[in-house]
Protein backbone atom coordinates (compact mmCIF):
# COMPACT_ATOMS: atom_id res chain seq x y z
CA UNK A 1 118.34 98.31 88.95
CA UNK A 2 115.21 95.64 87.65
CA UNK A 3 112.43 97.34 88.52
CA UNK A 4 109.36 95.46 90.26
CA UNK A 5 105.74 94.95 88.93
CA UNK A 6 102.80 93.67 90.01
CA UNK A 7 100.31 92.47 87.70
CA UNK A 8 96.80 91.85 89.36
CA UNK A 9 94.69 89.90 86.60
CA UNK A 10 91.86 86.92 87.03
CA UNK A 11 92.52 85.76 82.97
CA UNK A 12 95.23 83.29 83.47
CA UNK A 13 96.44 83.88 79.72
CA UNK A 14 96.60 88.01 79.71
CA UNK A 15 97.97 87.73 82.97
CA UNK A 16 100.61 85.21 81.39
CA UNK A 17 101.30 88.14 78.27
CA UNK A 18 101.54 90.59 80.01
CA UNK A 19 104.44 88.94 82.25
CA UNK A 20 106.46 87.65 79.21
CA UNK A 21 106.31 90.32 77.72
CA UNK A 22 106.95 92.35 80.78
CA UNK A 23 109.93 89.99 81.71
CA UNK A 24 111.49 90.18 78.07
CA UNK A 25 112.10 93.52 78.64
CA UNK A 26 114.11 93.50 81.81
CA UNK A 27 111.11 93.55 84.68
CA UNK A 28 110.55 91.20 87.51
CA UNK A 29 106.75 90.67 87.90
CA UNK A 30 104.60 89.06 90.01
CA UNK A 31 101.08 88.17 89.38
CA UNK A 32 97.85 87.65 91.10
CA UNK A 33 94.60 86.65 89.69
CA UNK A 34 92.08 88.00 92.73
CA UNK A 35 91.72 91.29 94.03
CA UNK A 36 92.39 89.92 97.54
CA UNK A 37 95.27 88.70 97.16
CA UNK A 38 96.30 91.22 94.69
CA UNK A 39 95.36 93.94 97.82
CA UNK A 40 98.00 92.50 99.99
CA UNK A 41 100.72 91.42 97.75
CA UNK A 42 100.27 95.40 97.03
CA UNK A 43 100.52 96.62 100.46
CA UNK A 44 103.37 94.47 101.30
CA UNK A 45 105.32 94.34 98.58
CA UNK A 46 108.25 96.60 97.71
CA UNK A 47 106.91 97.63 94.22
CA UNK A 48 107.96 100.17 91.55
CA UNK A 49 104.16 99.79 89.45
CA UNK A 50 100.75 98.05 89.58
CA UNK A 51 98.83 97.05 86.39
CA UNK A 52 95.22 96.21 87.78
CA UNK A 53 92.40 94.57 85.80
CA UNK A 54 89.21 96.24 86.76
CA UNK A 55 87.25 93.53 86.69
CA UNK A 56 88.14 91.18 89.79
CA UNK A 57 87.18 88.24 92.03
CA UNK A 58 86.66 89.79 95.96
CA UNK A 59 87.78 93.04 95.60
CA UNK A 60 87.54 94.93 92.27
CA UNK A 61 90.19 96.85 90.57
CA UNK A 62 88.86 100.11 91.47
CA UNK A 63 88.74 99.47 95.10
CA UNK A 64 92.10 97.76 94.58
CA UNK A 65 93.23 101.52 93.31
CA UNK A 66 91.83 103.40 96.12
CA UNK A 67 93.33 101.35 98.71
CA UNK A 68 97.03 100.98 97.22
CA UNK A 69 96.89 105.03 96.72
CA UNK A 70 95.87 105.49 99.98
CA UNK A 71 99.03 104.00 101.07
CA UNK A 72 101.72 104.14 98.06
CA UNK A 73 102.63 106.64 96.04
CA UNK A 74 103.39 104.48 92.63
CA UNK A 75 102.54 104.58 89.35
CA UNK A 76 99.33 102.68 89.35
CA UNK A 77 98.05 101.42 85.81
CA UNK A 78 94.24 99.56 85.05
CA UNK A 79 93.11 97.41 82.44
CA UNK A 80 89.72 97.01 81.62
CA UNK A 81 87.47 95.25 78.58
CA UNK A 82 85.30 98.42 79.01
CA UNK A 83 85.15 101.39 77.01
CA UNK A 84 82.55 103.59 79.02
CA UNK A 85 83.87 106.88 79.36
CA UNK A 86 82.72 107.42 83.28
CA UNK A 87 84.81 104.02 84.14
CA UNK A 88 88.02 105.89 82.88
CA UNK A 89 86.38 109.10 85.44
CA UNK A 90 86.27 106.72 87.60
CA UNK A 91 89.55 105.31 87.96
CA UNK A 92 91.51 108.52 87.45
CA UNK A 93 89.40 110.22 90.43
CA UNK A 94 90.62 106.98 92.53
CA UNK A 95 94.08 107.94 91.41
CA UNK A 96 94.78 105.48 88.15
CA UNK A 97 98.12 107.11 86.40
CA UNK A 98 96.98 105.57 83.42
CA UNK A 99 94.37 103.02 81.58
CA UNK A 100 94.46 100.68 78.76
CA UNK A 101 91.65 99.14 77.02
CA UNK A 102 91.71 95.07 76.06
CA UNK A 103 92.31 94.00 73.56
CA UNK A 104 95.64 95.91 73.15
CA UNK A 105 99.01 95.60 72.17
CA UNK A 106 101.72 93.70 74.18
CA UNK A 107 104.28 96.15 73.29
CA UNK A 108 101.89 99.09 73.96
CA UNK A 109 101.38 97.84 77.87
CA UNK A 110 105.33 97.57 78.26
CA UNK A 111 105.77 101.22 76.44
CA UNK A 112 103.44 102.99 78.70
CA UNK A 113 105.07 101.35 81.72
CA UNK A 114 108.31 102.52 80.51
CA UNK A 115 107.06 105.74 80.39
CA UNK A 116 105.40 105.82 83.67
CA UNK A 117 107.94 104.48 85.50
CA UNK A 118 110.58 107.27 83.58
CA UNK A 119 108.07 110.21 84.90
CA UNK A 120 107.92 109.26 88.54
CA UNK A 121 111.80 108.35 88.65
CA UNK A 122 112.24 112.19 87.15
CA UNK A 123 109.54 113.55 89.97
CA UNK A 124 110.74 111.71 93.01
CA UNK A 125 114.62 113.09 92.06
CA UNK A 126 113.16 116.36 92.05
CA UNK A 127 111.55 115.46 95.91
CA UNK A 128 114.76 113.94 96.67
CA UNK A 129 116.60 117.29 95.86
CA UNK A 130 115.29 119.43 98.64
CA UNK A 131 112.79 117.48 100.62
CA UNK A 132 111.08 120.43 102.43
CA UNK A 133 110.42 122.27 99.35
CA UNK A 134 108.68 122.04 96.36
CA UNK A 135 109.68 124.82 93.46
CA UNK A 136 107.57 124.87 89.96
CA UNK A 137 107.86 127.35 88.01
CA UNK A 138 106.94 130.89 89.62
CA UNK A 139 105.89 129.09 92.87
CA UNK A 140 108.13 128.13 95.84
CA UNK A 141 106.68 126.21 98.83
CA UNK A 142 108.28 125.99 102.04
CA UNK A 143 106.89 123.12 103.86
CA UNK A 144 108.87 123.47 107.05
CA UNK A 145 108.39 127.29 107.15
CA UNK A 146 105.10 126.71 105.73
CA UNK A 147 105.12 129.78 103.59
CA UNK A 148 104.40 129.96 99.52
CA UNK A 149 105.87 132.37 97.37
CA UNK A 150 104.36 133.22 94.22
CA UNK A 151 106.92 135.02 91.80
CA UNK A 152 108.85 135.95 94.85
CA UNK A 153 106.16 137.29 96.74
CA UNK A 154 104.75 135.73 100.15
CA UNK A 155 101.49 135.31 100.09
CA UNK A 156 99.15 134.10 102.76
CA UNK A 157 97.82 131.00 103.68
CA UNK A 158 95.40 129.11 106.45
CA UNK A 159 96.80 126.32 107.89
CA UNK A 160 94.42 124.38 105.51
CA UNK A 161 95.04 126.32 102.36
CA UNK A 162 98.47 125.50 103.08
CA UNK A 163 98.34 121.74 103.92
CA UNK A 164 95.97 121.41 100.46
CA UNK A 165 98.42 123.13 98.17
CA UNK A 166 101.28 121.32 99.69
CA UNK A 167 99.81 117.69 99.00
CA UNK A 168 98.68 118.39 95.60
CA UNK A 169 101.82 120.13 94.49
CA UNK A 170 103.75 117.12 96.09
CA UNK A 171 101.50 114.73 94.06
CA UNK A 172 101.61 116.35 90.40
CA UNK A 173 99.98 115.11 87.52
CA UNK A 174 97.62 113.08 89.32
CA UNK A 175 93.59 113.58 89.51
CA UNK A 176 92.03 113.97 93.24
CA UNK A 177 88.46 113.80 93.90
CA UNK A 178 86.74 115.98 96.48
CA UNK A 179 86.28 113.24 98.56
CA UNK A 180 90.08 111.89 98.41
CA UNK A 181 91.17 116.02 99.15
CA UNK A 182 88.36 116.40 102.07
CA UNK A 183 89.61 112.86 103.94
CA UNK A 184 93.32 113.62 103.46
CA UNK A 185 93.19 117.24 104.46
CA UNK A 186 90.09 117.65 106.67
CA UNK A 187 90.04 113.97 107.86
CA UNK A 188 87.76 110.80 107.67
CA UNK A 189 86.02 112.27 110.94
CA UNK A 190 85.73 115.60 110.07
CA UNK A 191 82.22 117.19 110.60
CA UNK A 192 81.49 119.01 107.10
CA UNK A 193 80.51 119.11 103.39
CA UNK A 194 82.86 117.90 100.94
CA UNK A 195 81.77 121.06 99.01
CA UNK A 196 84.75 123.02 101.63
CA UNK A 197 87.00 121.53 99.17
CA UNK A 198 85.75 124.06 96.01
CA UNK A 199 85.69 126.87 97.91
CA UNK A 200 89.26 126.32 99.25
CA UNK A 201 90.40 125.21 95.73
CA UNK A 202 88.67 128.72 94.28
CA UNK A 203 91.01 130.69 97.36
CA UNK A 204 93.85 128.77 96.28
CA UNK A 205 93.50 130.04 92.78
CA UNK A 206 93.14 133.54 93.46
CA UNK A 207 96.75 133.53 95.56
CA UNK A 208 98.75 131.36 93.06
CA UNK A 209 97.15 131.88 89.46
CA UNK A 210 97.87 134.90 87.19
CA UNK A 211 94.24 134.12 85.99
CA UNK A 212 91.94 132.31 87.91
CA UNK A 213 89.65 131.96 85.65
CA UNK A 214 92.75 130.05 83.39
CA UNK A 215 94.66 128.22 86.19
CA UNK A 216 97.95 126.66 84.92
CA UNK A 217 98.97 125.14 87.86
CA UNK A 218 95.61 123.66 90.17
CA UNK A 219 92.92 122.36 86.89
CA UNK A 220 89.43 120.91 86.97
CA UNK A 221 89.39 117.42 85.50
CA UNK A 222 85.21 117.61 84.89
CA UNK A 223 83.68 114.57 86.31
CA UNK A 224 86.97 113.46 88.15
CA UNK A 225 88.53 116.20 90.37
CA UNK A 226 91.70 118.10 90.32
CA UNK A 227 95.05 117.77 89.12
CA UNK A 228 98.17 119.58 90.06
CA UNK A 229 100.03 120.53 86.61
CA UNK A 230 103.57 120.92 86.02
């Protein structure tokens, strides 16, 4: 099945590589050239990945990122000229899957895509196997019991222990900033500090990890947030 991309990109001639090239290789891809338009082509759209440009008329590619995560769970991938370190922080906290750095290689672009695009395909049959529960390696969660069993053993959860172990275990592989975790889980309106998120993270730890102190399933990404590893 051709798989659907949009390309969000003000540089009429990048934007114009990046869809041959794209296209050459079996993809159907639209393309915008402002973050407006990019926004709702995005939110409409039926599409498998995004490749954003940072840098964008109206709405910039890292509010472009927040806003299509907030709604779709796709691969999402950003381009940018820069090469500051806290820009790539940036985007992976707003929940980038990936970034590439211009200039760069035609056939690099379509590669990663590929490989994106292979990864979630691999994660959402996994979803698609049992729906209400997510298994990875020693750890079974039971979303419509809501229990978790860690090498067999039930363990105990809150209700929001639970509900933050579920999402990021449902989204793995991806970085989550405090602030993403505390609106999903807590709410936009919720009265509180978004610091409830570390010390929930720190009790999630000592239930699930053999080692808190060396978690192999819930990491820190310093600067960014916390990724769900599998």
């Amino acid at each position: 099945m051709t798989k659907n991309i949009l390309v969000v990109e003000d540089d009429t001639s990048i934007a114009e590589l990046q869809r041959d090239y794209l296209e050459i290789n079996g993809f159907r891809v639209d393309v915008e050239r402002s973050g407006s338009a990019g926004l709702a082509k995005a939110l409409e759209g039926d599409y498998d990945l995004i490749i954003l440009d940072v840098m964008l008329p109206h709405v910039d590619g890292f509010e472009l990122c927040k806003q299509i995560r907030s709604r779709k769970d796709i691969p999402i991938l950003m381009v940018t000229a820069k090469k500051e370190e806290i820009d790539k922080i940036r985007g992976f906290g707003l929940g980038a899957d990936d970034y590439v750095i211009k200039p760069f290689s035609p056939g690099e672009l379509v590669a990663r895509v590929k490989a994106h695009l292979a990864r979630y395909e691999r994660l959402l049959g996994g979803r698609e196997q049992r729906n209400d529960e997510i298994l990875i390696r020693g750890l079974r969660i039971d979303k419509a019991s809501r229990r978790v069993y860690v090498n067999g053993q039930e363990m105990p959860f809150t209700t929001k222990e639970f509900d933050l172990l579920a999402f990021l275990a449902a989204h793995p592989n991806r970085v989550f900033s405090k602030e993403h975790l505390f609106e999903r889980i807590w709410g936009l309106d919720s009265a509180g500090d978004i610091s409830t998120v570390t010390v929930h993270i720190r009790k999630l730890r000592e239930k699930v990890e053999a080692d808190p102190s060396h978690p192999q399933y819930i990491e820190t990404v310093w600067g960014a947030g916390y990724r769900f590893t599998v």
